[in-house]
Structures are given as structure tokens and as C-alpha cells.
N, C-alpha and C. Protein backbone atom coordinates (compact mmCIF):
# COMPACT_ATOMS: atom_id res chain seq x y z
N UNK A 1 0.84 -1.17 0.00
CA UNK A 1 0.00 0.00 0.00
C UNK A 1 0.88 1.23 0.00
N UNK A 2 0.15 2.22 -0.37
CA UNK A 2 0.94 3.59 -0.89
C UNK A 2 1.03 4.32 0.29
N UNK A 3 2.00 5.21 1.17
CA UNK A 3 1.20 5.83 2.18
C UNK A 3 1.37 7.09 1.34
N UNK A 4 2.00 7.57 0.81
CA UNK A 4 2.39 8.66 0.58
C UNK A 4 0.92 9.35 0.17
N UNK A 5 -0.29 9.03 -0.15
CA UNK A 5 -1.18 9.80 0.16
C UNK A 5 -2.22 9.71 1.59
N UNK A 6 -1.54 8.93 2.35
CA UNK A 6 -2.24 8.72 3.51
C UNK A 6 -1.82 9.90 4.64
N UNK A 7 -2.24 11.02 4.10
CA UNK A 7 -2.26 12.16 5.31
C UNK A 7 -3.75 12.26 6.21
N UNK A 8 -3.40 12.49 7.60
CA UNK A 8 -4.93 12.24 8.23
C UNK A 8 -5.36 13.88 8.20
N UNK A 9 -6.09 13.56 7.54
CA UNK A 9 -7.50 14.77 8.31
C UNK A 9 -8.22 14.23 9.00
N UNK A 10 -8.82 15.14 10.16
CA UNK A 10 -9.11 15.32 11.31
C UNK A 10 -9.17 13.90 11.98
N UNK A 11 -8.15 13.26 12.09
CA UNK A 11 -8.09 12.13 12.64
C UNK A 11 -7.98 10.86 11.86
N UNK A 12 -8.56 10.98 10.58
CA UNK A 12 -8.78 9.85 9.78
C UNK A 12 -7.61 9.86 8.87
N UNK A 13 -7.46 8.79 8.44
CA UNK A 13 -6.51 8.17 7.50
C UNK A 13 -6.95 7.90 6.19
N UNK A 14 -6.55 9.12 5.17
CA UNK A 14 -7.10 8.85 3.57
C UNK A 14 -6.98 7.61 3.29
N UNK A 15 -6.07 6.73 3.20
CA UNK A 15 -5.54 5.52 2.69
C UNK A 15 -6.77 4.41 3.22
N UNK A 16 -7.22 4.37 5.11
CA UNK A 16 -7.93 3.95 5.47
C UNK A 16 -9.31 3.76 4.88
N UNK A 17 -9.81 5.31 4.55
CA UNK A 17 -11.21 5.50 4.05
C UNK A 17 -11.37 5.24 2.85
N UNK A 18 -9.83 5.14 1.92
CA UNK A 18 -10.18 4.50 0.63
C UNK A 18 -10.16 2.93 0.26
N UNK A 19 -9.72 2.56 1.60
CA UNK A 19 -9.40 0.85 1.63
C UNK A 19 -11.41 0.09 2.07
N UNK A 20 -11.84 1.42 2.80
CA UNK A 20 -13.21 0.96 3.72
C UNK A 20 -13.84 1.00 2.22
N UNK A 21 -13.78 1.90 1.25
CA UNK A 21 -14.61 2.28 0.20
C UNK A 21 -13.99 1.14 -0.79
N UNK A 22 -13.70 0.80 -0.99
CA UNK A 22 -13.10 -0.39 -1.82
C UNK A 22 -13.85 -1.63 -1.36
N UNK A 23 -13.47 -1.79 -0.11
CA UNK A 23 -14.05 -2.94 0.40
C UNK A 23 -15.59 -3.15 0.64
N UNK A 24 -16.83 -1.81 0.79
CA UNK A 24 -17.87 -1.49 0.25
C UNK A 24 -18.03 -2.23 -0.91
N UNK A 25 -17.78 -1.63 -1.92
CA UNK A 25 -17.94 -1.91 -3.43
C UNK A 25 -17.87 -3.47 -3.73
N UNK A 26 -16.50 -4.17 -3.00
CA UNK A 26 -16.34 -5.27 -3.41
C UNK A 26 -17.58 -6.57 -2.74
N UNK A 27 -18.37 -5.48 -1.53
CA UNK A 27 -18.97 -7.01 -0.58
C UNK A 27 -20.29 -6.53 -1.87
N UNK A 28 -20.30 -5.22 -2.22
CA UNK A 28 -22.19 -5.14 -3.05
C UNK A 28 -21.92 -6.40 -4.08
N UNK A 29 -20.66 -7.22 -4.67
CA UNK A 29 -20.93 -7.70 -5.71
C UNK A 29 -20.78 -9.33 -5.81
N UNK A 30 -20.69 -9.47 -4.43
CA UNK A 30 -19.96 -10.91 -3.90
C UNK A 30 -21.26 -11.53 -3.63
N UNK A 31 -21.53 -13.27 -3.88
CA UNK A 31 -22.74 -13.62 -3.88
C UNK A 31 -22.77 -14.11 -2.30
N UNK A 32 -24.39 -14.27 -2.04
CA UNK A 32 -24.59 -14.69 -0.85
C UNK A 32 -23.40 -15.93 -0.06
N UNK A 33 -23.22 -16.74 -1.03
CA UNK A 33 -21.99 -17.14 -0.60
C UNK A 33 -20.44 -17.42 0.10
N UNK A 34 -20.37 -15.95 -0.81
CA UNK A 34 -18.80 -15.84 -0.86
C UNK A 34 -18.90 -14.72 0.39
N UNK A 35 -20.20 -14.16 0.32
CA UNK A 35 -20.53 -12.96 1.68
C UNK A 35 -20.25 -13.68 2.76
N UNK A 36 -20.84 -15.12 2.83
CA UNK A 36 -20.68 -15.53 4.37
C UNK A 36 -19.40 -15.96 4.65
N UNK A 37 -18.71 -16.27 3.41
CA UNK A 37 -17.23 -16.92 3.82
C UNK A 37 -16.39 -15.78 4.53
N UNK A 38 -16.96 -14.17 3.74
CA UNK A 38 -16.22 -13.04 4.16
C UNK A 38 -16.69 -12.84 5.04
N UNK A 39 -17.75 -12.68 6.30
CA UNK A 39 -18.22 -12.77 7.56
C UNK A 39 -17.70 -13.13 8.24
N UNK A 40 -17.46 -14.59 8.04
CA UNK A 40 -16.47 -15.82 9.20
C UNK A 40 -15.00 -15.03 8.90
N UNK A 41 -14.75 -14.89 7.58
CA UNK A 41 -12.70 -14.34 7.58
C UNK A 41 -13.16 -12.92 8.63
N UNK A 42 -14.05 -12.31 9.09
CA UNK A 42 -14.04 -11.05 9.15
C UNK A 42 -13.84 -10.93 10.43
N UNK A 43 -15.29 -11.95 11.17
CA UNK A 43 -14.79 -12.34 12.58
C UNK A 43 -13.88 -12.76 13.08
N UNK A 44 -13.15 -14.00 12.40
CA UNK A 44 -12.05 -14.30 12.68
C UNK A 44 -10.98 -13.23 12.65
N UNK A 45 -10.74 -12.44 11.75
CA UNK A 45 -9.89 -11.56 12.37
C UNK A 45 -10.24 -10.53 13.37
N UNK A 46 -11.47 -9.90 13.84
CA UNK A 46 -11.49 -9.39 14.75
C UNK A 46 -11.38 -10.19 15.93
N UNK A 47 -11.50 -11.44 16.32
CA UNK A 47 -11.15 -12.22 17.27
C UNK A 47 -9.89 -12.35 17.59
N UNK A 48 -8.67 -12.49 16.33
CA UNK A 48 -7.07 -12.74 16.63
C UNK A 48 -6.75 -11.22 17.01
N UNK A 49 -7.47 -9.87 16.59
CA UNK A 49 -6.91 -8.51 16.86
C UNK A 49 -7.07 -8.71 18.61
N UNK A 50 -8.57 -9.22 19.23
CA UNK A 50 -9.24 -8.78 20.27
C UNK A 50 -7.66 -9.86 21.07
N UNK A 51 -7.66 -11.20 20.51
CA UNK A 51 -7.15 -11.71 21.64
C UNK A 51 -5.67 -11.20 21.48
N UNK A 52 -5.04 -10.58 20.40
CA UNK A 52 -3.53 -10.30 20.71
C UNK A 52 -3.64 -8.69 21.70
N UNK A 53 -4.50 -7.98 21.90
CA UNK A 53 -4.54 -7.05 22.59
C UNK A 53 -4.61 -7.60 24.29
N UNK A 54 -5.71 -8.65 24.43
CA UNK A 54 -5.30 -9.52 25.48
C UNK A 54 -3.86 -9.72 26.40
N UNK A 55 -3.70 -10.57 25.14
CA UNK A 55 -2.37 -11.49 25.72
C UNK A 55 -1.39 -9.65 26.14
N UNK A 56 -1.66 -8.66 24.97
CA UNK A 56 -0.14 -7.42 25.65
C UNK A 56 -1.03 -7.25 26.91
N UNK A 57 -2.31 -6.87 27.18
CA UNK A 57 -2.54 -6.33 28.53
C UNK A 57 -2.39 -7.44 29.85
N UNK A 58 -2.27 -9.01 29.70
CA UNK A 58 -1.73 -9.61 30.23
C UNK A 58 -0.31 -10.11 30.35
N UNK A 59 0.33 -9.34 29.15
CA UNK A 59 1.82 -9.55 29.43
C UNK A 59 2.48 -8.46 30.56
N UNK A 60 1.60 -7.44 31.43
CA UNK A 60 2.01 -6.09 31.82
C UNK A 60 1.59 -6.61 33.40
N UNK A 61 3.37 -6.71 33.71
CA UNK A 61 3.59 -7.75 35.19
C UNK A 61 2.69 -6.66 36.55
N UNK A 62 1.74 -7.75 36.76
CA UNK A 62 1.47 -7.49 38.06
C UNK A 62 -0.21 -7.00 37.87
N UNK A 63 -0.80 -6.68 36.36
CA UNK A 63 -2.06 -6.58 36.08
C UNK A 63 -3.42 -6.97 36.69
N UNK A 64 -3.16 -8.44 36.07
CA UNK A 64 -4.42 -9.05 36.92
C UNK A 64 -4.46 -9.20 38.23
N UNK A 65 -3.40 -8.87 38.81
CA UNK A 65 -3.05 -8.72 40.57
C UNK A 65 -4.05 -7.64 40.59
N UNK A 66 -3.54 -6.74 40.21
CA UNK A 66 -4.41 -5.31 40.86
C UNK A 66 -5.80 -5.32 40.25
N UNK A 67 -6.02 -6.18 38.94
CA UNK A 67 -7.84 -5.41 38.65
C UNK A 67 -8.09 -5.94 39.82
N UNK A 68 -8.18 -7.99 40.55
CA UNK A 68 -8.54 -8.70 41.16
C UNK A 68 -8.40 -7.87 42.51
N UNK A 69 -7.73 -6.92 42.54
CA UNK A 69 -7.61 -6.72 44.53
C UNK A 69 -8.51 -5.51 43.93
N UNK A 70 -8.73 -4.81 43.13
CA UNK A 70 -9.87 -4.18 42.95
C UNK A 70 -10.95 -4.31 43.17
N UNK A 71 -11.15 -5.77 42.19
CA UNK A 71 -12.77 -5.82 42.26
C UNK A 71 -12.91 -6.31 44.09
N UNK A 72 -12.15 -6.62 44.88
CA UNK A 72 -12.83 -7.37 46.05
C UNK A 72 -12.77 -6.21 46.87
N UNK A 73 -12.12 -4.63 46.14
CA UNK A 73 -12.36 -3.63 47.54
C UNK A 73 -13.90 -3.34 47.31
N UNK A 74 -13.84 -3.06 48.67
CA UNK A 74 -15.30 -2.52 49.05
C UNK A 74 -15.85 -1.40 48.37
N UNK A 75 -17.26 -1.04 47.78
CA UNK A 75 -17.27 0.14 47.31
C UNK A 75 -17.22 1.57 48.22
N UNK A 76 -17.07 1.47 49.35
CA UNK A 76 -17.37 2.40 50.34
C UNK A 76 -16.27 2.89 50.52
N UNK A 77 -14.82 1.97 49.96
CA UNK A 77 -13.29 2.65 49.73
C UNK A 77 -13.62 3.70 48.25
N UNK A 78 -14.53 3.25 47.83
CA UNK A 78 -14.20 4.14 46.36
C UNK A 78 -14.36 5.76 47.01
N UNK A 79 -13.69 6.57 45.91
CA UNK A 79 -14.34 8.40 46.02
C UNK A 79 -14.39 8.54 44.84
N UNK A 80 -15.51 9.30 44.92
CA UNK A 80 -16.49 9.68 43.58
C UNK A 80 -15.19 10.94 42.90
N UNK A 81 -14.83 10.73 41.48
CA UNK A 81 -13.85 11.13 41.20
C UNK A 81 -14.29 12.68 40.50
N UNK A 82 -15.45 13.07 40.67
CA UNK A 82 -15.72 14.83 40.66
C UNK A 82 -15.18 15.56 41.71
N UNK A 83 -15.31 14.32 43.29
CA UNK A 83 -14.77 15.38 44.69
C UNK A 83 -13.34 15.36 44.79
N UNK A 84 -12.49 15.13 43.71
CA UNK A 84 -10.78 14.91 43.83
C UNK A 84 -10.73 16.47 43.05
N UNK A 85 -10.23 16.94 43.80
CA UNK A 85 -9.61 18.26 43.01
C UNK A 85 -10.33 19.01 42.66
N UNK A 86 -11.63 19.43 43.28
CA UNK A 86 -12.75 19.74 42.56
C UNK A 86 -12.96 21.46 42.47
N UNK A 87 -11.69 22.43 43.38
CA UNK A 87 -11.42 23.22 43.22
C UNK A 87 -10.45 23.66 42.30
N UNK A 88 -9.91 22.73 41.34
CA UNK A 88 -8.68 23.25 40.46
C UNK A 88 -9.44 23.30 38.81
């Protein structure tokens, strides 16, 4: 792929929005068929994105230590995070 026209405006990626518009065009002409095969490839890759984001937030030592001593504090330790600093 080219980047050299992939400059972002306001956040977006030309290259991106012309890859989404491509890929539009190509599902209007694909038969019921070949649609569902592209469904399953589609999920399947959002499943290998979801679980390699996983595995980095479980590679980050000492993680699941702290959500877990989280979830078992009490909510009555929590402070409502508007009254932190609420003069600055």
C-alpha cells in the first residue's frame, strides 16, 4: 500500500477510508456465498486482533493482581472522582 497519500485529516486516515470504500464496493458484488465466507474471515480476524490485545494487557507484570484486589475492595473505599480536586 501507498502511504504517501495517507495524510490524516481530522483524525482519519485517507488511505484507510479509501481501503473501507473499496471494500464497500467489493462485498455489493460478492454472492450470498462468498458474503458468508467473508463474515467468518471477518470475525475471525477481529477475534485474533481482540485476543492479541489480550495477551499485551496480560503480558504487563502485576495486572491481573491489581484489577482482582480491585474488584474485592469494598465500594465504600471508592471516592467519587468529581470530589478529587474539585477546586482546580
Amino acid at each position: 500500500m501507498n502511504t504517501a497519500n495517507s495524510s490524516p485529516i481530522d483524525g482519519v486516515d485517507l488511505a484507510v477510508v479509501e481501503l473501507q470504500r473499496q471494500l464497500c464496493e467489493s462485498i455489493d458484488r460478492l454472492s450470498p456465498e462468498r458474503l458468508h465466507v467473508l463474515a467468518d474471515f471477518a470475525a475471525y480476524l477481529v477475534n485474533a486482533e481482540s485476543e492479541a490485545a489480550t495477551q499485551e494487557l496480560l503480558a504487563i507484570p502485576g495486572l491481573l493482581e491489581r484489577v482482582q484486589q480491585n474488584q474485592v475492595t469494598p465500594k465504600s473505599s471508592y471516592v467519587n472522582w468529581r470530589n478529587i480536586r474539585a477546586h482546580v
